[in-house]
N, C-alpha and C. Protein backbone atom coordinates (compact mmCIF):
# COMPACT_ATOMS: atom_id res chain seq x y z
N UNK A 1 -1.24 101.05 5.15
CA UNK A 1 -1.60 101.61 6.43
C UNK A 1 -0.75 102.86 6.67
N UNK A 2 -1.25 103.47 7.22
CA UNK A 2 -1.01 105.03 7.66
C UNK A 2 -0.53 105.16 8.94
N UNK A 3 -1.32 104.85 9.53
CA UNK A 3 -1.08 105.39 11.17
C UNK A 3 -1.48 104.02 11.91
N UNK A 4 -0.87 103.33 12.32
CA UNK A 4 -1.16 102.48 13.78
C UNK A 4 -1.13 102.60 15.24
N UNK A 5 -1.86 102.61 16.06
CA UNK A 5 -1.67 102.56 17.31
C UNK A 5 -2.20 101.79 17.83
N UNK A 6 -1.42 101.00 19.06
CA UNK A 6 -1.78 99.70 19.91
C UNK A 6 -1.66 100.47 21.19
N UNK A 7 -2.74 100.65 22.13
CA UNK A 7 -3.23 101.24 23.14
C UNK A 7 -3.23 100.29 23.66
N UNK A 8 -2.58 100.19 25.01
CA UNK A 8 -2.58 99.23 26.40
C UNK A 8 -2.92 99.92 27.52
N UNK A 9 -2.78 99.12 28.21
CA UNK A 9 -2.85 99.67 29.94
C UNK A 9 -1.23 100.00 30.29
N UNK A 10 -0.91 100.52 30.81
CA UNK A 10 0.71 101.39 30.74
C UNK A 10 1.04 101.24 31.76
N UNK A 11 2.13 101.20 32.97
CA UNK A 11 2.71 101.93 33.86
C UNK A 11 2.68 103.21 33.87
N UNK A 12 3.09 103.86 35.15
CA UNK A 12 3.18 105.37 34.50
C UNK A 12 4.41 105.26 34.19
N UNK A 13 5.57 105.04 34.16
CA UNK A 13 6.28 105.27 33.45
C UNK A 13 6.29 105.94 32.17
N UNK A 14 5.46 105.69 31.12
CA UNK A 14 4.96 106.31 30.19
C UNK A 14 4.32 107.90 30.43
N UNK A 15 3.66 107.85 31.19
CA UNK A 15 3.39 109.26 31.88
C UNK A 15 4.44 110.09 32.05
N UNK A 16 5.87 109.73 32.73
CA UNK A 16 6.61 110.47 33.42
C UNK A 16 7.46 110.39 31.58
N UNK A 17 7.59 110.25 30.76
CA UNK A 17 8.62 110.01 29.89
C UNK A 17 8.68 111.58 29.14
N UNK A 18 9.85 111.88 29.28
CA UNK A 18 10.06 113.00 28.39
C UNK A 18 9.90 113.10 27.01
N UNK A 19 9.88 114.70 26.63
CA UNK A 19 8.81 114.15 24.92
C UNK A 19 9.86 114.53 24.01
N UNK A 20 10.50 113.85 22.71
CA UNK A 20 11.67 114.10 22.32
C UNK A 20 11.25 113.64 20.94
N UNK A 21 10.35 114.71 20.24
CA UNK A 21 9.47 114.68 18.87
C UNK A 21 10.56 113.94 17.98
N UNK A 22 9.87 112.72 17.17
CA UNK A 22 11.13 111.90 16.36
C UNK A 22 10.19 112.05 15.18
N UNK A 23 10.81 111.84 13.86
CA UNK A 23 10.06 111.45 12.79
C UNK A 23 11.01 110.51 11.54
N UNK A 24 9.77 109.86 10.81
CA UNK A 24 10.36 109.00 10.07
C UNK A 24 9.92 108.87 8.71
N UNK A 25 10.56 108.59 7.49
CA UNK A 25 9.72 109.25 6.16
C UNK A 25 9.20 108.22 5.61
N UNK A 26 9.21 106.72 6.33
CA UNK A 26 8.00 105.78 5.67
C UNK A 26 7.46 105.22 7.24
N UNK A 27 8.30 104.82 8.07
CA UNK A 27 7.61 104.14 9.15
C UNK A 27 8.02 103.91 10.57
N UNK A 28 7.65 103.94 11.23
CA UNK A 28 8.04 104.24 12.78
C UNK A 28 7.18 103.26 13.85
N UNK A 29 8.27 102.54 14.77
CA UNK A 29 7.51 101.98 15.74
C UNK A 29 8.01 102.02 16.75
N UNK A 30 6.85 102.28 18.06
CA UNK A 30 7.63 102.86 19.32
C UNK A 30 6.93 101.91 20.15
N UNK A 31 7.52 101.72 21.42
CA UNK A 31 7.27 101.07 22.31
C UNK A 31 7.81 101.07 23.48
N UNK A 32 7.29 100.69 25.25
CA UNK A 32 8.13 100.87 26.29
C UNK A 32 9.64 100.09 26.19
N UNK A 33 9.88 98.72 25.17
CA UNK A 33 11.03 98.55 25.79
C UNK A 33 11.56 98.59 23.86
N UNK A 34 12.78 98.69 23.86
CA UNK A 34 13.42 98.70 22.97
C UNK A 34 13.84 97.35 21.67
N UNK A 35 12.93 95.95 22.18
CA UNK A 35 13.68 94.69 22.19
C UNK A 35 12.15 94.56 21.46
N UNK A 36 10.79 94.95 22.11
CA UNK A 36 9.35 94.63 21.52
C UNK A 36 9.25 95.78 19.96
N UNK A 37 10.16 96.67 20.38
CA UNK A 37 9.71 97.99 18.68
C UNK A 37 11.08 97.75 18.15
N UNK A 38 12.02 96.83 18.41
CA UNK A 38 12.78 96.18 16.95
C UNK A 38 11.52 94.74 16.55
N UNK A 39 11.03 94.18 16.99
CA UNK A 39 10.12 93.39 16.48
C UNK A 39 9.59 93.84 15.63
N UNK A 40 8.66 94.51 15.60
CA UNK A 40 7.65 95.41 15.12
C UNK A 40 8.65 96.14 13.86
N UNK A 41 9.64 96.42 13.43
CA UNK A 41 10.54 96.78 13.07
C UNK A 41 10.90 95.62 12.11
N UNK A 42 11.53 94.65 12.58
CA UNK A 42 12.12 93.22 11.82
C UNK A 42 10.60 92.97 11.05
N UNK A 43 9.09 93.12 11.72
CA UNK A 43 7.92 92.29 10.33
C UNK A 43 7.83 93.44 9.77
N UNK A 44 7.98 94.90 10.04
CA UNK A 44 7.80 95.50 8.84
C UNK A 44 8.75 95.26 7.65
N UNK A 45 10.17 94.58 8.13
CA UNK A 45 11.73 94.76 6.26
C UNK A 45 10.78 93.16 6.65
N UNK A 46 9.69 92.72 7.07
CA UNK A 46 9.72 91.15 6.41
C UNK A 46 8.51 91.68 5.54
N UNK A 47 8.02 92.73 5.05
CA UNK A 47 6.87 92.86 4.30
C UNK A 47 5.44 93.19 5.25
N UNK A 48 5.20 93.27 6.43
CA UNK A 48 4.44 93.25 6.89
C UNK A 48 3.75 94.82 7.08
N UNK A 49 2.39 94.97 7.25
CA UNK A 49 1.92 96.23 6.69
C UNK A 49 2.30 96.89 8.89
N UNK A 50 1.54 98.40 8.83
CA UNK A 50 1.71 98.55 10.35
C UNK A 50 0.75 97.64 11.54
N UNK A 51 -0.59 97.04 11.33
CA UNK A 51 -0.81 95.83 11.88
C UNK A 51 -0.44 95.36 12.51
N UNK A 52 0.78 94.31 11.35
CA UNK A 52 1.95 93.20 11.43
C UNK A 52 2.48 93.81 12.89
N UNK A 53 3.13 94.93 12.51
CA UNK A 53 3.97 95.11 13.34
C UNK A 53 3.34 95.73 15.03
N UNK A 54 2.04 96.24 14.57
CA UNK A 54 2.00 96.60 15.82
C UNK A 54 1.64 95.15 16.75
N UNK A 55 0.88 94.16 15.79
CA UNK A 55 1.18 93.41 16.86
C UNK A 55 2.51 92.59 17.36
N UNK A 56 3.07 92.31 16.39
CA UNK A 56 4.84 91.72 17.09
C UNK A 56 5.14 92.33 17.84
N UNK A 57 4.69 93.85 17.97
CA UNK A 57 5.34 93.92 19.10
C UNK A 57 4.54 94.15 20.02
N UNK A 58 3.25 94.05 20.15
CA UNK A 58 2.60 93.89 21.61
C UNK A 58 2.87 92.36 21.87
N UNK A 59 2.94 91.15 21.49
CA UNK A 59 3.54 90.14 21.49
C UNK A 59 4.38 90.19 22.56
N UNK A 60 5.33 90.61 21.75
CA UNK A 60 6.80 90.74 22.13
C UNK A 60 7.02 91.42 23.25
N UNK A 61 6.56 92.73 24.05
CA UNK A 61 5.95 93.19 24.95
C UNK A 61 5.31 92.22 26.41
N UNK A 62 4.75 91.51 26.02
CA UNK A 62 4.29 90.65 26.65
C UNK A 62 5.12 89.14 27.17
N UNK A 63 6.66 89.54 26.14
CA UNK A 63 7.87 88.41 26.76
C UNK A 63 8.46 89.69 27.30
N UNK A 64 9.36 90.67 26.95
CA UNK A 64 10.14 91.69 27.46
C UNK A 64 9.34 92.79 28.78
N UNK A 65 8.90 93.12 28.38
CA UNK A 65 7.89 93.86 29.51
C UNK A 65 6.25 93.68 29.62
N UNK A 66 6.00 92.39 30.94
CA UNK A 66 4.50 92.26 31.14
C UNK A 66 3.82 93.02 31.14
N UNK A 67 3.89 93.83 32.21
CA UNK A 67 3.44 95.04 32.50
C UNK A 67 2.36 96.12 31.44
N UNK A 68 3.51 95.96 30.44
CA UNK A 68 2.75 96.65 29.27
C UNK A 68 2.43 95.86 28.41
N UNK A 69 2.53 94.73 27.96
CA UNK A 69 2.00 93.85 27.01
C UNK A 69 1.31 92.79 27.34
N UNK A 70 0.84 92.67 28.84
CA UNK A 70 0.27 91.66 29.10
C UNK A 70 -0.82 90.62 28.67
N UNK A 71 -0.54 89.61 28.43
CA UNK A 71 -1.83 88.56 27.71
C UNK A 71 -2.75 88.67 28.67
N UNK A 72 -2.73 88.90 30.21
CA UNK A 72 -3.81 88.61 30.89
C UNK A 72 -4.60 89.65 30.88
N UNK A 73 -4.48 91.08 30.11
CA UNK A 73 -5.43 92.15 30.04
C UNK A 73 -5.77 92.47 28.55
N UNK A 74 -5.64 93.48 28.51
CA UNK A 74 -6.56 93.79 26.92
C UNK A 74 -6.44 95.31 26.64
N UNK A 75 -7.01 95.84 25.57
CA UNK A 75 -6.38 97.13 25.04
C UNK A 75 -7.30 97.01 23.66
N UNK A 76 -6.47 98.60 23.44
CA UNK A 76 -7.10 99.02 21.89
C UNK A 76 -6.27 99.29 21.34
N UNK A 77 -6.87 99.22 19.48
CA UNK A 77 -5.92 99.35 18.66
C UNK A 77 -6.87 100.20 17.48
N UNK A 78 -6.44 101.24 17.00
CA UNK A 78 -7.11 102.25 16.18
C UNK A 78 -5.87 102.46 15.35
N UNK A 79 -6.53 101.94 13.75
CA UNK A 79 -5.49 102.64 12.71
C UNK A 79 -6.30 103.17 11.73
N UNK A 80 -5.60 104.07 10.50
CA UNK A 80 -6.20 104.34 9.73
C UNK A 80 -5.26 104.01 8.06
N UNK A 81 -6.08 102.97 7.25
CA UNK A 81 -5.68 102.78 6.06
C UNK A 81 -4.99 103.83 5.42
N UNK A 82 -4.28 103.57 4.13
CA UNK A 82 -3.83 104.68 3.41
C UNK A 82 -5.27 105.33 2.83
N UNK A 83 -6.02 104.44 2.49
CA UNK A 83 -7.55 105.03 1.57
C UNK A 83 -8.17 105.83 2.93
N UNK A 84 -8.05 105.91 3.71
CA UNK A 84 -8.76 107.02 4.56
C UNK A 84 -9.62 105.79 5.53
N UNK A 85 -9.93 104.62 5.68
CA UNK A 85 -10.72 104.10 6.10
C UNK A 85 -10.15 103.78 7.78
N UNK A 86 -10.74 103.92 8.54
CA UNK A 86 -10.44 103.73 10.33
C UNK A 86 -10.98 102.59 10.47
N UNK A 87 -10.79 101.97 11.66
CA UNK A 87 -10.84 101.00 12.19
C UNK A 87 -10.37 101.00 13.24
N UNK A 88 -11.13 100.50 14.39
CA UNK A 88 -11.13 100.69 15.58
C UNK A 88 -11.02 98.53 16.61
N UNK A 89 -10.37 98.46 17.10
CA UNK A 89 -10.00 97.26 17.55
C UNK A 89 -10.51 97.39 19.29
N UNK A 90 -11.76 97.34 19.66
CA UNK A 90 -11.69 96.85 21.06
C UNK A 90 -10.95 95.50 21.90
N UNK A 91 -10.23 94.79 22.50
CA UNK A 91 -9.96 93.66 22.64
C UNK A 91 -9.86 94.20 24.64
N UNK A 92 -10.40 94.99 24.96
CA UNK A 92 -10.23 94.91 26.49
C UNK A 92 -10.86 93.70 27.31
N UNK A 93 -10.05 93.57 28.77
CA UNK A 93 -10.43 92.81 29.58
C UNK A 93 -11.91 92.57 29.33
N UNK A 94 -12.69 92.07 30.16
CA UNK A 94 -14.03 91.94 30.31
C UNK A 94 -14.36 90.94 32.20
N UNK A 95 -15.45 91.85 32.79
CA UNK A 95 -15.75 90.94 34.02
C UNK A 95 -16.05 89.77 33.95
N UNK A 96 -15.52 88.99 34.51
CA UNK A 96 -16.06 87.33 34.85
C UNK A 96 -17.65 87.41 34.43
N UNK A 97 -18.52 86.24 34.25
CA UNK A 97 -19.69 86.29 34.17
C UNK A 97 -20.44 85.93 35.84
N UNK A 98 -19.44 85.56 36.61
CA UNK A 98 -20.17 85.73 38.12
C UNK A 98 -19.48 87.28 38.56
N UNK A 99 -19.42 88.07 38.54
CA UNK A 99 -19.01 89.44 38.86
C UNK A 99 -20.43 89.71 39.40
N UNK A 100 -20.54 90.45 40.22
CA UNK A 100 -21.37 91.10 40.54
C UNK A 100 -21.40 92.44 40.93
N UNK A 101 -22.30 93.21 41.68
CA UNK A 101 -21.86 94.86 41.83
C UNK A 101 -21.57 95.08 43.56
N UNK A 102 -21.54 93.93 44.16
CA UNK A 102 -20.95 93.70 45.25
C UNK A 102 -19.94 93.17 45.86
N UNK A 103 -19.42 92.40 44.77
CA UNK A 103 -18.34 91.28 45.12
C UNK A 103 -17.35 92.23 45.93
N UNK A 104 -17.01 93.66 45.84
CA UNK A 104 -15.60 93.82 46.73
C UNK A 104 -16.34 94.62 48.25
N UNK A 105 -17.61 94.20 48.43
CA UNK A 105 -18.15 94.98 49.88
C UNK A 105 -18.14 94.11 50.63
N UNK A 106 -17.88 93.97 52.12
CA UNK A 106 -18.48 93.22 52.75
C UNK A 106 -19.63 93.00 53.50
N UNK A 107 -19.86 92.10 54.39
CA UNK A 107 -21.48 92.02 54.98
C UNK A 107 -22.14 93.36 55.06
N UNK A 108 -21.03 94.73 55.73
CA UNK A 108 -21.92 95.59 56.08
C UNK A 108 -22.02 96.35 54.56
N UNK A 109 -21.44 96.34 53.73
CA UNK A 109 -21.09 97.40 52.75
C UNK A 109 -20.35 98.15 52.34
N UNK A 110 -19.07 97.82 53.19
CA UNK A 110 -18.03 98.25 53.17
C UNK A 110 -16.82 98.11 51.94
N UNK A 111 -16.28 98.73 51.41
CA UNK A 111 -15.51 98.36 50.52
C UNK A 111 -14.50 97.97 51.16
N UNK A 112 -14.03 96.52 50.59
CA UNK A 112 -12.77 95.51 51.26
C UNK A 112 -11.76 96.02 50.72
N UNK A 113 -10.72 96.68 51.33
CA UNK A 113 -9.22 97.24 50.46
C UNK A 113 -8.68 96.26 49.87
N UNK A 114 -8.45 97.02 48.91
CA UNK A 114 -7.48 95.65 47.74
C UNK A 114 -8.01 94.84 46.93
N UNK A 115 -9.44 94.59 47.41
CA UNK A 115 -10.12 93.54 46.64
C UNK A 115 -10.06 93.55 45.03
N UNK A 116 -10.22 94.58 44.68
CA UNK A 116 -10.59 94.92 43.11
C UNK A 116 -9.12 94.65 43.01
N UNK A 117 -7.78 94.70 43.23
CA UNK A 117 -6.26 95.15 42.41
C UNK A 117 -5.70 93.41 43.21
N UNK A 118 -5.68 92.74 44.01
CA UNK A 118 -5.48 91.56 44.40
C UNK A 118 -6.02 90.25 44.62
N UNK A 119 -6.27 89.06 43.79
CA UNK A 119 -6.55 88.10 44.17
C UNK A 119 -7.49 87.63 43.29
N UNK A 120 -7.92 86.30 43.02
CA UNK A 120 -8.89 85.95 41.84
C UNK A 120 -9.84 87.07 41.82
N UNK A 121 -10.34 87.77 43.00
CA UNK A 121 -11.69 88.80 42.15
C UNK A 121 -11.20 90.11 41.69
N UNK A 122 -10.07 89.90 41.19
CA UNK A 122 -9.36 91.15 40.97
C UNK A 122 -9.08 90.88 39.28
N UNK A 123 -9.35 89.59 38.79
CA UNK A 123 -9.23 89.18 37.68
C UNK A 123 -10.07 89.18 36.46
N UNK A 124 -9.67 90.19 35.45
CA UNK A 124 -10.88 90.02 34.54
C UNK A 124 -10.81 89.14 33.37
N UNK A 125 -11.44 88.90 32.86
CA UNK A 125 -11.29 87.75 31.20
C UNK A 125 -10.52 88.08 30.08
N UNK A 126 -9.24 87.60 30.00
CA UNK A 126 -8.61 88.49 29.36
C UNK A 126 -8.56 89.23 28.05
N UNK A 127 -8.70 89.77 27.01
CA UNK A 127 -8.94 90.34 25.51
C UNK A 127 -7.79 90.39 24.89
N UNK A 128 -6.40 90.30 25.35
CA UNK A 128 -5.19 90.63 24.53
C UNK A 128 -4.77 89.36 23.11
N UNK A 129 -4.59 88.70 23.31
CA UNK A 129 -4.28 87.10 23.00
C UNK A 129 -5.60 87.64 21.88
N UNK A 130 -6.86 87.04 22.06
CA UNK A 130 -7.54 87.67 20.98
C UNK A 130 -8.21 88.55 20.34
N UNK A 131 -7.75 89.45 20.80
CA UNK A 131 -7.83 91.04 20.07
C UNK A 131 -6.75 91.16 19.26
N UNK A 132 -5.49 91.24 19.31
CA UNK A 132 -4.49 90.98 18.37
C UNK A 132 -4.31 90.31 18.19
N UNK A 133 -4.88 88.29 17.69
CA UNK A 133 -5.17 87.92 16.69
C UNK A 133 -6.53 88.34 15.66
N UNK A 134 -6.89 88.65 16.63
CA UNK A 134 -8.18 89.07 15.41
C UNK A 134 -7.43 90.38 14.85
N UNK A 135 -7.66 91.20 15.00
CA UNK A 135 -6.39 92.31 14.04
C UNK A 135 -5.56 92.06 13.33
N UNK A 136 -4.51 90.91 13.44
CA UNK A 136 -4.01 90.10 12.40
C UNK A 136 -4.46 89.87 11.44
N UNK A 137 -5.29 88.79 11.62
CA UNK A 137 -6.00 88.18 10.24
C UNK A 137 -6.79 88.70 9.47
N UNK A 138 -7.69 89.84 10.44
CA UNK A 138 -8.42 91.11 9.94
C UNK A 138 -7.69 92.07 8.79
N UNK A 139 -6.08 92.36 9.56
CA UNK A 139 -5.41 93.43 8.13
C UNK A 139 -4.53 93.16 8.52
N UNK A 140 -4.05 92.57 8.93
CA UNK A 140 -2.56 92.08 8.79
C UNK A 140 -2.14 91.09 7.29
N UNK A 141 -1.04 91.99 7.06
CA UNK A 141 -0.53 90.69 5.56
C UNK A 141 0.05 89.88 5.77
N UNK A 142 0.66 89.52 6.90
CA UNK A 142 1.45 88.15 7.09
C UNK A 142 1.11 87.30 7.78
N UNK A 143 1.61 86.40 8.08
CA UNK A 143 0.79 84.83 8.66
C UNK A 143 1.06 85.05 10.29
N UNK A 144 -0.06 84.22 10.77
CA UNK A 144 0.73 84.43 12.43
C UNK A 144 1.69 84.46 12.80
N UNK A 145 2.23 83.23 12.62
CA UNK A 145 3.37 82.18 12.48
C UNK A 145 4.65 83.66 12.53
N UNK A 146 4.45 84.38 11.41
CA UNK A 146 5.83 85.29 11.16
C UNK A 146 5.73 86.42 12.12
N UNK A 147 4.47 86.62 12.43
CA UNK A 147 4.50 88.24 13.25
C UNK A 147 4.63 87.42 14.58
N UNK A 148 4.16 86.59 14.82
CA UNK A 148 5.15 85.85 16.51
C UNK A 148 6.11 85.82 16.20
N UNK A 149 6.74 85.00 15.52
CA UNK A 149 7.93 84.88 15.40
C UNK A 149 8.92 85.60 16.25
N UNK A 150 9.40 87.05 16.55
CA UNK A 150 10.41 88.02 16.87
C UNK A 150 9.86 87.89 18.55
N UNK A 151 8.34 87.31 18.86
CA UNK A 151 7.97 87.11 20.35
C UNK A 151 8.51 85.33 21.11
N UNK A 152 8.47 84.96 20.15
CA UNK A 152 8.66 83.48 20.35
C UNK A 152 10.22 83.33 20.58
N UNK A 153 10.73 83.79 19.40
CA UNK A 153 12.33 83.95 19.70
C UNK A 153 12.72 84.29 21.06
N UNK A 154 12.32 85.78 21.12
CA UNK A 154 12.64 86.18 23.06
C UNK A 154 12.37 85.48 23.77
N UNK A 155 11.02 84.79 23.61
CA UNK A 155 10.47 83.93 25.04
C UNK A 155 11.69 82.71 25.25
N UNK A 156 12.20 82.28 23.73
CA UNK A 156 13.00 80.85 23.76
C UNK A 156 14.11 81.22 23.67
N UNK A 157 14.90 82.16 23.58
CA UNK A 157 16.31 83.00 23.61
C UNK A 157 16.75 82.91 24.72
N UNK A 158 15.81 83.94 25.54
CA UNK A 158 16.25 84.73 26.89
C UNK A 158 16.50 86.15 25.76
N UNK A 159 16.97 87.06 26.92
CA UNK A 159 17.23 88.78 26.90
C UNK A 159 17.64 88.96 28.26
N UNK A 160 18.16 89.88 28.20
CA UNK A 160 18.81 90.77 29.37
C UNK A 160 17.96 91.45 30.29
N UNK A 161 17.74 91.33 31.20
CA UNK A 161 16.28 91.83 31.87
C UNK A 161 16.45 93.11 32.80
N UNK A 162 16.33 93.96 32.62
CA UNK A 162 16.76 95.21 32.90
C UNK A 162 16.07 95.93 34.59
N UNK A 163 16.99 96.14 35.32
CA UNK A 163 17.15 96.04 37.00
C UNK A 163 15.75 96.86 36.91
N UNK A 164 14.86 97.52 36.46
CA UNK A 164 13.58 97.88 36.35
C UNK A 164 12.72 96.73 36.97
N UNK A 165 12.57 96.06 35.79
CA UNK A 165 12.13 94.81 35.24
C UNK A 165 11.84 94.05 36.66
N UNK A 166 13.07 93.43 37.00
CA UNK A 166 13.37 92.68 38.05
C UNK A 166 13.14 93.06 39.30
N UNK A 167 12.94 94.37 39.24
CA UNK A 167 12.39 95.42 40.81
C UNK A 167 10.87 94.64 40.86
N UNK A 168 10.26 94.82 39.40
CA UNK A 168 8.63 94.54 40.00
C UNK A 168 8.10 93.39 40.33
N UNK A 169 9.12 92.21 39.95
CA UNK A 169 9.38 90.72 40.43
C UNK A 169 9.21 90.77 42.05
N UNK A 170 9.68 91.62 42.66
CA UNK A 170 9.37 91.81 44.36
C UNK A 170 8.08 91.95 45.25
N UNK A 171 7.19 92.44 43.94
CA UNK A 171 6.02 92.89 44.70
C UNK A 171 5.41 92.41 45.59
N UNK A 172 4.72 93.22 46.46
CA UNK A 172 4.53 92.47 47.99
C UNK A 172 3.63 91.48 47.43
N UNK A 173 2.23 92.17 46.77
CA UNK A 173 1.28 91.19 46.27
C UNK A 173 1.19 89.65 45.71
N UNK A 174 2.47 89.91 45.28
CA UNK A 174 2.88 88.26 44.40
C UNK A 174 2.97 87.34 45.69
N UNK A 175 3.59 87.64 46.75
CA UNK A 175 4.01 86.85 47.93
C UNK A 175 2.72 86.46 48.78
N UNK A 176 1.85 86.90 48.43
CA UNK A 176 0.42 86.38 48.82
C UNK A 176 -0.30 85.14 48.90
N UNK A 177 0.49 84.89 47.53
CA UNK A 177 -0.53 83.38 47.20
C UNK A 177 0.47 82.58 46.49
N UNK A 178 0.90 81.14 47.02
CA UNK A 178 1.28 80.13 46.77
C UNK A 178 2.19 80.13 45.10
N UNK A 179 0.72 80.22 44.53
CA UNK A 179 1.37 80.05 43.09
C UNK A 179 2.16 80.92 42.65
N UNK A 180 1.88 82.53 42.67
CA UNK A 180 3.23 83.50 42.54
C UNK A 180 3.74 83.37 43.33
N UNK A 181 4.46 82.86 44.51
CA UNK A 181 5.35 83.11 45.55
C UNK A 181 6.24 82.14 44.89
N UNK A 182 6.44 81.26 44.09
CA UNK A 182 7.17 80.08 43.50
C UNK A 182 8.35 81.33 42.47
């Protein structure tokens, strides 16, 4: 593999990030937090092709920073073989199968604020979880088992959770409903 990229849904944070051109003479993996692109890093010296690694560390992403690696949404992943061949990975969200093209209006037609970004109808079906397993087994050379691995560790470790991190733990929205308010 040549070129990997694992396309998510981002913060802007990523937007605002200054551009500080790096290069590397066999392989390179980048990511928002530093803890998900040593993953991605550790399955490539375990043999793993860029795949492997891009998914350990969307995995891994998804213990260190939700936000950007979240299991409950979905993303793309576009690489291109050394032989020239592309491949393109859809695994995005998808609407409920009761969705409709009204669900966030009310009686009169009104669009209900918030509806779409808060609360079960704000929820779509998620694609992450199996979009990068299917990419795995698709071209990935190593077994599940090893490219979790560096995600599983964090989840059962702990890490240092960085005063960022812990800011978005506040959000008003979470305090809404029972089950996130815990």
């Amino acid at each position: 593999m040549v070129v990997c990229g694992l396309l998510a849904l981002l913060t802007g944070s990523l937007a605002a990030a200054p551009l500080r051109p790096s290069h590397a003479q066999h392989a390179m993996v980048v990511s928002l937090h530093e803890l998900a692109s040593r993953a991605g890093v550790e399955t490539m010296r375990a043999g793993g092709n860029a795949v492997d690694a891009a998914v350990a560390t969307g995995f891994a992403l998804a213990v260190v920073h939700p936000q950007a690696g979240n299991l409950g949404g979905g993303g793309f992943m576009l690489f291109r073989r050394a032989t020239g061949e592309v491949h393109f990975v859809d695994f995005r969200e998808r609407a409920p199968a009761a969705a409709t093209e009204n669900m966030y209006l009310d009686a009169k037609g009104n669009v209900i604020e918030n509806a779409s970004l808060i609360g079960y109808k704000a929820i779509g079906v998620p694609g992450s979880v199996a979009g990068l397993v299917y990419a795995e087994k698709q071209y990935g050379k190593l077994s599940l088992d090893k490219v979790m691995a560096p995600a599983i560790r964090l989840a059962h470790d702990g890490f240092p959770l960085a005063w960022e991190d812990a800011d978005e733990l506040k959000d008003e929205g979470l305090g809404k409903f029972p089950a996130s308010k815990r």
